[in-house]
N, C-alpha and C. Protein backbone atom coordinates (compact mmCIF):
# COMPACT_ATOMS: atom_id res chain seq x y z
N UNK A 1 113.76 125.02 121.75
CA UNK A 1 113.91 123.59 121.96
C UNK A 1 115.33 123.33 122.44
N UNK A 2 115.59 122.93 123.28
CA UNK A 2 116.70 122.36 124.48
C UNK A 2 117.45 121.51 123.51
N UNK A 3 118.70 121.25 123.52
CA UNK A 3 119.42 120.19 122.61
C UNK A 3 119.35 118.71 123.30
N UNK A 4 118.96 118.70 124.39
CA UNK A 4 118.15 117.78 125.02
C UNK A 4 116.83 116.92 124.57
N UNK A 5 116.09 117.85 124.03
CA UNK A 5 114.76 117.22 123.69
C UNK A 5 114.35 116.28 122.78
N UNK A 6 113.65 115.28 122.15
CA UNK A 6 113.43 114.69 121.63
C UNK A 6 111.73 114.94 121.70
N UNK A 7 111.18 114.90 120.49
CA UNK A 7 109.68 115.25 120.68
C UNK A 7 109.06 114.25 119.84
N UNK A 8 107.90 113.20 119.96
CA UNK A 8 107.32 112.47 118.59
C UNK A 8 105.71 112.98 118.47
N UNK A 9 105.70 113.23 117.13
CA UNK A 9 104.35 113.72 116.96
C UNK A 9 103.97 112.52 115.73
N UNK A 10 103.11 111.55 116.16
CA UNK A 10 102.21 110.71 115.57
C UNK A 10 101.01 110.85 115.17
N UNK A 11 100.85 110.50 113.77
CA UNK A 11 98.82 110.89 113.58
C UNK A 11 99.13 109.60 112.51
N UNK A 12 97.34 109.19 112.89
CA UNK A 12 96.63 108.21 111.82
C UNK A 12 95.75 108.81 110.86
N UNK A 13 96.56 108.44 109.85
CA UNK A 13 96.20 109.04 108.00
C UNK A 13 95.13 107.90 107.52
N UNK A 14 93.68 108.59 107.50
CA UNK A 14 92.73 107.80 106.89
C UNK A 14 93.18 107.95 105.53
N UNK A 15 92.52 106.62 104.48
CA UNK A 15 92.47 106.69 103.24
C UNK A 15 91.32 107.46 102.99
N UNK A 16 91.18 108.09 101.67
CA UNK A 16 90.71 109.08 100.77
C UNK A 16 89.72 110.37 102.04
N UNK A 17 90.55 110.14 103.25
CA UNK A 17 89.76 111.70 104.21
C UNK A 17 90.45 112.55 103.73
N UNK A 18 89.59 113.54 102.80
CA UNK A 18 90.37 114.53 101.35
C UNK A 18 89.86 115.53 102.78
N UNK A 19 88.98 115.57 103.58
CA UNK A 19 88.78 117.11 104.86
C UNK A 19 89.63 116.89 105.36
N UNK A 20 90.52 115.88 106.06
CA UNK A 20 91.54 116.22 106.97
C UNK A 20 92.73 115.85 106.50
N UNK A 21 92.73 115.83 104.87
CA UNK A 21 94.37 115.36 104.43
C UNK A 21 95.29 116.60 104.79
N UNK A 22 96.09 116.62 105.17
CA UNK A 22 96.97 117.94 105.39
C UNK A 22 97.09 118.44 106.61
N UNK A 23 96.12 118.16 107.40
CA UNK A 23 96.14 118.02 108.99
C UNK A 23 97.16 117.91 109.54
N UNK A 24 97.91 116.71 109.72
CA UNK A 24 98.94 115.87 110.23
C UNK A 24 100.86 116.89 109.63
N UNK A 25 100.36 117.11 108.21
CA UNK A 25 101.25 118.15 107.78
C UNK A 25 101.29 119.77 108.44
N UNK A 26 100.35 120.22 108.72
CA UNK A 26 100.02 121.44 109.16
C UNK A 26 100.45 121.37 110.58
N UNK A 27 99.87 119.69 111.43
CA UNK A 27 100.34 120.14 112.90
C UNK A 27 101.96 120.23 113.28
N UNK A 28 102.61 119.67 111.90
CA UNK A 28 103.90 118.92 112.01
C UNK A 28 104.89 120.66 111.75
N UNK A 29 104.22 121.28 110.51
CA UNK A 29 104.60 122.81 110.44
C UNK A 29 104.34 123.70 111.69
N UNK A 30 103.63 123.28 112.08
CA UNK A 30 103.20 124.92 113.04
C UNK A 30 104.22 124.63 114.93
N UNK A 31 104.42 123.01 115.02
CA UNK A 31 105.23 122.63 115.83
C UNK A 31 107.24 123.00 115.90
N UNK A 32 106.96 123.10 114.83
CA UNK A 32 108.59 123.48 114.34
C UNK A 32 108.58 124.97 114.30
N UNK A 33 107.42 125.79 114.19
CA UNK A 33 107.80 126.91 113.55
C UNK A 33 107.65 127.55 115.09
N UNK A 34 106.99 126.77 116.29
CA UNK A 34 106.47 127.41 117.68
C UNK A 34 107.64 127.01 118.04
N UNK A 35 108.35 126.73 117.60
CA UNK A 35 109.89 126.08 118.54
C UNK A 35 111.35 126.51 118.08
N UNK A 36 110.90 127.34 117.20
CA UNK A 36 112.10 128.47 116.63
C UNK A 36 113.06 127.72 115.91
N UNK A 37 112.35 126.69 115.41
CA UNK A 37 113.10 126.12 113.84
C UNK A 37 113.52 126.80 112.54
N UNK A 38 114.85 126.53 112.05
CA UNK A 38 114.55 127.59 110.82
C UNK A 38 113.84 127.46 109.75
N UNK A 39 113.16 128.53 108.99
CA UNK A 39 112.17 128.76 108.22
C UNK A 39 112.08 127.85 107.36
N UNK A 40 113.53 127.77 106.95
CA UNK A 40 113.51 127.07 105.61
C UNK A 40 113.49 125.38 105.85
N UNK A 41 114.69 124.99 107.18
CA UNK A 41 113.69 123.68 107.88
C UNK A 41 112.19 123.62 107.80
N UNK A 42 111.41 124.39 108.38
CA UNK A 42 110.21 124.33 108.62
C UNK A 42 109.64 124.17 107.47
N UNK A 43 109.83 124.38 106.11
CA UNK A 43 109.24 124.67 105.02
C UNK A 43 109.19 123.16 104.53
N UNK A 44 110.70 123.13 104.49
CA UNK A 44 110.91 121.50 104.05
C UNK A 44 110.56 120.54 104.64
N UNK A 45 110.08 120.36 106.22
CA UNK A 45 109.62 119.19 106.77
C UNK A 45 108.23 119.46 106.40
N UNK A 46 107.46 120.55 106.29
CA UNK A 46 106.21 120.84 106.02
C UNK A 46 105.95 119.83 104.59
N UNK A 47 106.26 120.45 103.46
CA UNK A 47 106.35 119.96 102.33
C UNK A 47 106.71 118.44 102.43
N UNK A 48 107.45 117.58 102.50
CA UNK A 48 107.98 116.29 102.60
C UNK A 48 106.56 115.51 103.91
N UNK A 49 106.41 116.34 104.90
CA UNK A 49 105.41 115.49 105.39
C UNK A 49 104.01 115.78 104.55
N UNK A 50 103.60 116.49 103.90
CA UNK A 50 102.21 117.02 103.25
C UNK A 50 102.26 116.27 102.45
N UNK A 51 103.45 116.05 101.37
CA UNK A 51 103.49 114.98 100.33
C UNK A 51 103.29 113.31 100.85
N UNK A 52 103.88 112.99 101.48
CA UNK A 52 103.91 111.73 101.99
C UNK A 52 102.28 111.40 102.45
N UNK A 53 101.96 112.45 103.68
CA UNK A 53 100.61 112.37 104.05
C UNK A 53 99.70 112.23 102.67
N UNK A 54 99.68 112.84 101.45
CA UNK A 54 98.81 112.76 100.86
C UNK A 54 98.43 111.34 99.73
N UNK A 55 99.99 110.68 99.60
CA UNK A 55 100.14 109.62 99.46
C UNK A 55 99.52 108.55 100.21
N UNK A 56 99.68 108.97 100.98
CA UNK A 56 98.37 107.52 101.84
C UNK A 56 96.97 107.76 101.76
N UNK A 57 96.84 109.11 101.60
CA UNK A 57 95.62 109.59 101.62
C UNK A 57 94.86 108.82 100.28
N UNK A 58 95.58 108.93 99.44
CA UNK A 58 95.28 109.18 97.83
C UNK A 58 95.68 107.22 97.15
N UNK A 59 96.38 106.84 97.97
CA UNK A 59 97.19 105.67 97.14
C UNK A 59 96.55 103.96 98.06
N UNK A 60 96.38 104.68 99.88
CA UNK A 60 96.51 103.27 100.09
C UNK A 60 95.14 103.21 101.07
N UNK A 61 95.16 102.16 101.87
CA UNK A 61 93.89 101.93 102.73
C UNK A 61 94.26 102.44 104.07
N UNK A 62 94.95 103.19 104.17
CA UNK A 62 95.36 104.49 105.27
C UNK A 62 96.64 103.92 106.02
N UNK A 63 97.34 104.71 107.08
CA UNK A 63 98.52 104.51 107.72
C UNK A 63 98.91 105.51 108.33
N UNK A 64 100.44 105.65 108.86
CA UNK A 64 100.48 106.41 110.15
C UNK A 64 101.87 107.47 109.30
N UNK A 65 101.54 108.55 109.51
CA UNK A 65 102.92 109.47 109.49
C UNK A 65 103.71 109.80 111.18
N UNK A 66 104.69 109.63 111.15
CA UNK A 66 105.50 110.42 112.43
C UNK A 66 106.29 111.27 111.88
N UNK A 67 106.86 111.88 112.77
CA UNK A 67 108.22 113.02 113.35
C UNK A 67 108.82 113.12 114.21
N UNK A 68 109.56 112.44 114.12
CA UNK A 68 110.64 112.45 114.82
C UNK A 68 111.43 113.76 115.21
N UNK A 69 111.40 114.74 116.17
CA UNK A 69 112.22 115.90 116.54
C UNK A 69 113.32 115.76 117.40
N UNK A 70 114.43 115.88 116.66
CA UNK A 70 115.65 115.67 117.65
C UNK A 70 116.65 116.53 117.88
N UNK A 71 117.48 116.75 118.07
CA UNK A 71 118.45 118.19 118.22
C UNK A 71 118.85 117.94 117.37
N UNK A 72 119.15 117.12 116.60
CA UNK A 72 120.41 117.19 115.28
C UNK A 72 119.46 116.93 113.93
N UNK A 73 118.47 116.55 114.06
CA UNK A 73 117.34 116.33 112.93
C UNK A 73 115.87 115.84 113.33
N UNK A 74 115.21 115.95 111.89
CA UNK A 74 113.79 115.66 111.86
C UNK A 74 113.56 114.51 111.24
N UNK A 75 113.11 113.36 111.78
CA UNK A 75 112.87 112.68 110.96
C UNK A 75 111.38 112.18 110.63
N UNK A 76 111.34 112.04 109.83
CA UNK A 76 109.69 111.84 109.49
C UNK A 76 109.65 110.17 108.64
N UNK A 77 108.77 109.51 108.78
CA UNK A 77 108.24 108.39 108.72
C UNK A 77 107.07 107.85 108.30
N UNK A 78 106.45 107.45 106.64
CA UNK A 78 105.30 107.61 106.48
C UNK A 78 105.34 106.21 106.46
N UNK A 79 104.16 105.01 107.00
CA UNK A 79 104.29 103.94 106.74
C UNK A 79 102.40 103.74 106.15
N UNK A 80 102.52 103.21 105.06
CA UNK A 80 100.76 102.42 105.28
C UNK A 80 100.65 100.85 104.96
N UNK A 81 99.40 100.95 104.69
CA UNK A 81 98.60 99.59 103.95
C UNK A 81 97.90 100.09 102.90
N UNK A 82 98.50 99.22 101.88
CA UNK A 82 98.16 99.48 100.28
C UNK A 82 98.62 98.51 99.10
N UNK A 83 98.59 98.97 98.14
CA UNK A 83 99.29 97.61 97.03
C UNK A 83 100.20 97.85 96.81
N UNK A 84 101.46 98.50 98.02
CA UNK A 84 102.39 98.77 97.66
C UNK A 84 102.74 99.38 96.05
N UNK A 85 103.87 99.49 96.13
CA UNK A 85 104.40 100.40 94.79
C UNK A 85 105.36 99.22 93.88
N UNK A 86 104.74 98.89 92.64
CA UNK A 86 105.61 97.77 91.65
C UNK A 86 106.70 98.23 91.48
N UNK A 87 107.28 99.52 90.75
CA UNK A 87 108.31 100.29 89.85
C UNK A 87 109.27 101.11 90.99
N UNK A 88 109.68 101.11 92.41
CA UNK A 88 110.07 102.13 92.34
C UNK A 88 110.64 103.49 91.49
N UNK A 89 111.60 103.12 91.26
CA UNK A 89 112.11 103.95 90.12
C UNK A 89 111.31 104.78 89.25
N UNK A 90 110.45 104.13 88.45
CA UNK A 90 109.56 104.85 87.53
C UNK A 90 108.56 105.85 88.74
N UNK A 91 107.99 104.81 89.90
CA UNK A 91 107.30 105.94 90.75
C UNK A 91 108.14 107.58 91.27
N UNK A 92 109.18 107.01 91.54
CA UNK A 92 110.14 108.24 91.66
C UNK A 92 110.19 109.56 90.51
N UNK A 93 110.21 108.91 89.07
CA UNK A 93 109.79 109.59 87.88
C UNK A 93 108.99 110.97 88.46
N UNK A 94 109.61 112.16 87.93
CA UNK A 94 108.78 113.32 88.19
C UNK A 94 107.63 113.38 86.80
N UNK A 95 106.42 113.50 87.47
CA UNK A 95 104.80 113.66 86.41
C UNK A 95 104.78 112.54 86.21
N UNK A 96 105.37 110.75 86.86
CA UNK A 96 104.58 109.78 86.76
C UNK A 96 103.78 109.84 87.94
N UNK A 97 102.40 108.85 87.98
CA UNK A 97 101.17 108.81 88.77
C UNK A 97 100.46 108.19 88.53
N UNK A 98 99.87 107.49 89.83
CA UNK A 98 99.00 106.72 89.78
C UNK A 98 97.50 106.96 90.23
N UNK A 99 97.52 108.12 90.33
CA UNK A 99 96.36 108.63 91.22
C UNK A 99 95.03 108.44 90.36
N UNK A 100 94.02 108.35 90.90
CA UNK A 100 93.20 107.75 90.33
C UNK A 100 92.00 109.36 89.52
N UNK A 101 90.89 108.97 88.92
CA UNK A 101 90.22 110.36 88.85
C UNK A 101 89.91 111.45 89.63
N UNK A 102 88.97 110.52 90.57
CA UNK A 102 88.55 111.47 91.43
C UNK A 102 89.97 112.32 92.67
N UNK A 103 90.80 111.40 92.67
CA UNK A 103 92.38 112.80 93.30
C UNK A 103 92.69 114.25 91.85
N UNK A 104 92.79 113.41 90.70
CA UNK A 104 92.94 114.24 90.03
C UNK A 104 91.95 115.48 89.87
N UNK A 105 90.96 115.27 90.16
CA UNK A 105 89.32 115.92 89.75
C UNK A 105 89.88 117.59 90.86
N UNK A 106 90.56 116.83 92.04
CA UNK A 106 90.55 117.75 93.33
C UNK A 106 92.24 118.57 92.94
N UNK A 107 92.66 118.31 92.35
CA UNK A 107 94.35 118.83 91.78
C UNK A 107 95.28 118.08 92.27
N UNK A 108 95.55 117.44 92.92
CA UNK A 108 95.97 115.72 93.34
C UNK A 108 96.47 115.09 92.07
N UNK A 109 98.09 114.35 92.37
CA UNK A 109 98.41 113.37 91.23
C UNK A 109 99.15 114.12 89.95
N UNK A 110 99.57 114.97 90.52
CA UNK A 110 100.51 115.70 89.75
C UNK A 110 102.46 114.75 89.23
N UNK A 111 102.05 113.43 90.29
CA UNK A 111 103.29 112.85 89.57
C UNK A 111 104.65 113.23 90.53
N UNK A 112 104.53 114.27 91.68
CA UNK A 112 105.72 115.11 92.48
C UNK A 112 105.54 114.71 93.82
N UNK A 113 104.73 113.84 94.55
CA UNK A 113 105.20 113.58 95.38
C UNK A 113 106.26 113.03 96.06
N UNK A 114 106.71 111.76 95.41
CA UNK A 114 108.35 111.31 95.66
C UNK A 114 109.47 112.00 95.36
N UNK A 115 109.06 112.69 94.16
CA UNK A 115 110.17 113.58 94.02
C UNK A 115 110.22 114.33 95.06
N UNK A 116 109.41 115.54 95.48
CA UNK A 116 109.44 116.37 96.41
C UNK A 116 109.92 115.98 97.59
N UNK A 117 109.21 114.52 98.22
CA UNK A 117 109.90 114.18 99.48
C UNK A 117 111.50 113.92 99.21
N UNK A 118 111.85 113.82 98.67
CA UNK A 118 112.89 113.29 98.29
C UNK A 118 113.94 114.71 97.94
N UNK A 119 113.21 115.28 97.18
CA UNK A 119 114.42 116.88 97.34
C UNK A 119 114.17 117.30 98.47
N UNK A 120 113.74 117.69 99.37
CA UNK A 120 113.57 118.36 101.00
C UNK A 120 114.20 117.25 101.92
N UNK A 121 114.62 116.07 101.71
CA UNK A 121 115.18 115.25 102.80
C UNK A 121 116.72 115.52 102.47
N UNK A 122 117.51 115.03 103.83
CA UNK A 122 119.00 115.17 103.27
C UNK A 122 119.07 113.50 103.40
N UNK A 123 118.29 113.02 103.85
CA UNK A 123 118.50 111.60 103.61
C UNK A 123 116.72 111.13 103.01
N UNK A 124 116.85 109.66 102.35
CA UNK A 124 115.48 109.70 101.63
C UNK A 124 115.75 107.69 101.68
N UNK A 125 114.54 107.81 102.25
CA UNK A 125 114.49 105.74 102.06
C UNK A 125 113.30 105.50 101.65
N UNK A 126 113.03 104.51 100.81
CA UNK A 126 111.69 103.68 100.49
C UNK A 126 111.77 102.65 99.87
N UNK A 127 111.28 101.85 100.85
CA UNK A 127 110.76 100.52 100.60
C UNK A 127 109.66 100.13 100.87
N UNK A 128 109.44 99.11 99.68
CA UNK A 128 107.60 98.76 98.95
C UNK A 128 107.66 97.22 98.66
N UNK A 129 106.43 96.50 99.50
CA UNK A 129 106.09 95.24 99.07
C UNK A 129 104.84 95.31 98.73
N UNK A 130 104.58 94.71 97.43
CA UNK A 130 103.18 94.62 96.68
C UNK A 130 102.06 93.64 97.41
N UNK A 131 101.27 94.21 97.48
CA UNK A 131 100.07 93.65 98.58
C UNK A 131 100.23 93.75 99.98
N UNK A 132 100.84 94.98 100.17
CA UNK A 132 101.26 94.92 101.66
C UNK A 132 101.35 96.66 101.79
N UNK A 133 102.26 96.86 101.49
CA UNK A 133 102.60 98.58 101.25
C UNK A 133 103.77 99.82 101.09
N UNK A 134 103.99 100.64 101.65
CA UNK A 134 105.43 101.09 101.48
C UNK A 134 105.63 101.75 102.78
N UNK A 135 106.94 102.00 102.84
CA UNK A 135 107.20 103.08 103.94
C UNK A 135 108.49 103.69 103.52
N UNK A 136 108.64 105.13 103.41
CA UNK A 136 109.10 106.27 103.26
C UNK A 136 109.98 106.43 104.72
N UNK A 137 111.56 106.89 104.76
CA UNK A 137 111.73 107.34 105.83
C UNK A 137 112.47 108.52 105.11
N UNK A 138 112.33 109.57 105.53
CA UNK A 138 113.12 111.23 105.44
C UNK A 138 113.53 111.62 106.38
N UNK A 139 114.93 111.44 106.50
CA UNK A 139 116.07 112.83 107.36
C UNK A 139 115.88 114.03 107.32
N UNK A 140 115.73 114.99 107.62
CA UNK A 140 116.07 116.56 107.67
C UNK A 140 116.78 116.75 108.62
N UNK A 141 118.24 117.34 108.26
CA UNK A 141 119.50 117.65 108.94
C UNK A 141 118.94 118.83 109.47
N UNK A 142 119.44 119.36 110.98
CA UNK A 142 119.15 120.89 111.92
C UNK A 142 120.23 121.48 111.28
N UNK A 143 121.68 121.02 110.91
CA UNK A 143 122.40 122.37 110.82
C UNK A 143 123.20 120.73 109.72
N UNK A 144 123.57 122.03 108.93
CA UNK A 144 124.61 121.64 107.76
C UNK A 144 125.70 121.51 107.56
C-alpha cells in the first residue's frame, strides 16, 4: 500500500444475521493482511471491527461498519439504529451485558465488547442517544 492511498471498505450490518455476522470483520482482516499490514495491526483492527460488528448485530435494528485505510492509520466506524446505550460507563464495564438469551444461547454477550474495542484502538470514541443509537469511532495508529 502506497503512502498515497486511502482505501474505504463499507458494509451494511443486518440486525440478529448471526450467518453473516463476522463477514464485514473477516473482509476488513484479510484486506490488511493482502496489503502487507503488520500482523499485529491486522489482529487488532480485526478484533475491534468483529466486536463492534457484533454489537449491531446483537444490540440494535442494524447499521453500517467502515474502515477507513490511510497511510498513517485505520480507522474504523461502527454507527447503527437501536435504543442506544443508557450507562455508558457501566456498558464499558468488562462482563457487563445486555445481550439478550438467544446471543447468549450462541456464546455471544460475554460483557467484552467495548472493552475490547477499546484496548485495540489507540484512540476510542462513543457516543449514544437513547431511542436513536450509538456510534463507536476507533483509531489504529500504522506506526508508533
Amino acid at each position: 500500500m502506497s503512502s498515497a492511498d486511502n482505501t474505504k471498505l463499507q458494509f451494511e450490518i443486518i440486525a440478529r444475521d448471526f450467518i453473516r455476522a463476522g463477514d464485514a470483520a473477516a473482509t476488513i482482516k484479510r484486506y490488511l493482511g493482502q496489503h502487507g499490514f503488520d500482523p499485529e495491526l491486522v489482529r487488532r483492527a480485526a478484533v475491534a471491527a468483529y466486536e463492534a460488528e457484533m454489537n449491531i448485530v446483537i444490540h440494535s435494528r442494524g447499521g453500517m461498519l467502515t474502515a477507513l485505510i490511510e497511510p498513517d492509520a485505520i480507522l474504523i466506524t461502527a454507527v447503527d439504529v437501536g435504543p442506544g446505550i443508557p450507562d455508558i460507563p457501566l456498558a464499558m464495564t468488562e462482563g457487563f451485558s445486555t445481550a439478550d438469551e438467544e446471543a447468549r444461547r450462541m456464546g455471544f454477550g460475554a460483557g467484552m465488547g467495548l472493552p475490547n474495542m477499546k484496548k485495540c484502538s489507540d484512540k476510542f470514541e462513543i457516543s449514544s442517544q437513547r431511542g436513536t443509537g450509538t456510534m463507536v469511532r476507533m483509531t489504529l495508529n500504522r506506526h508508533k
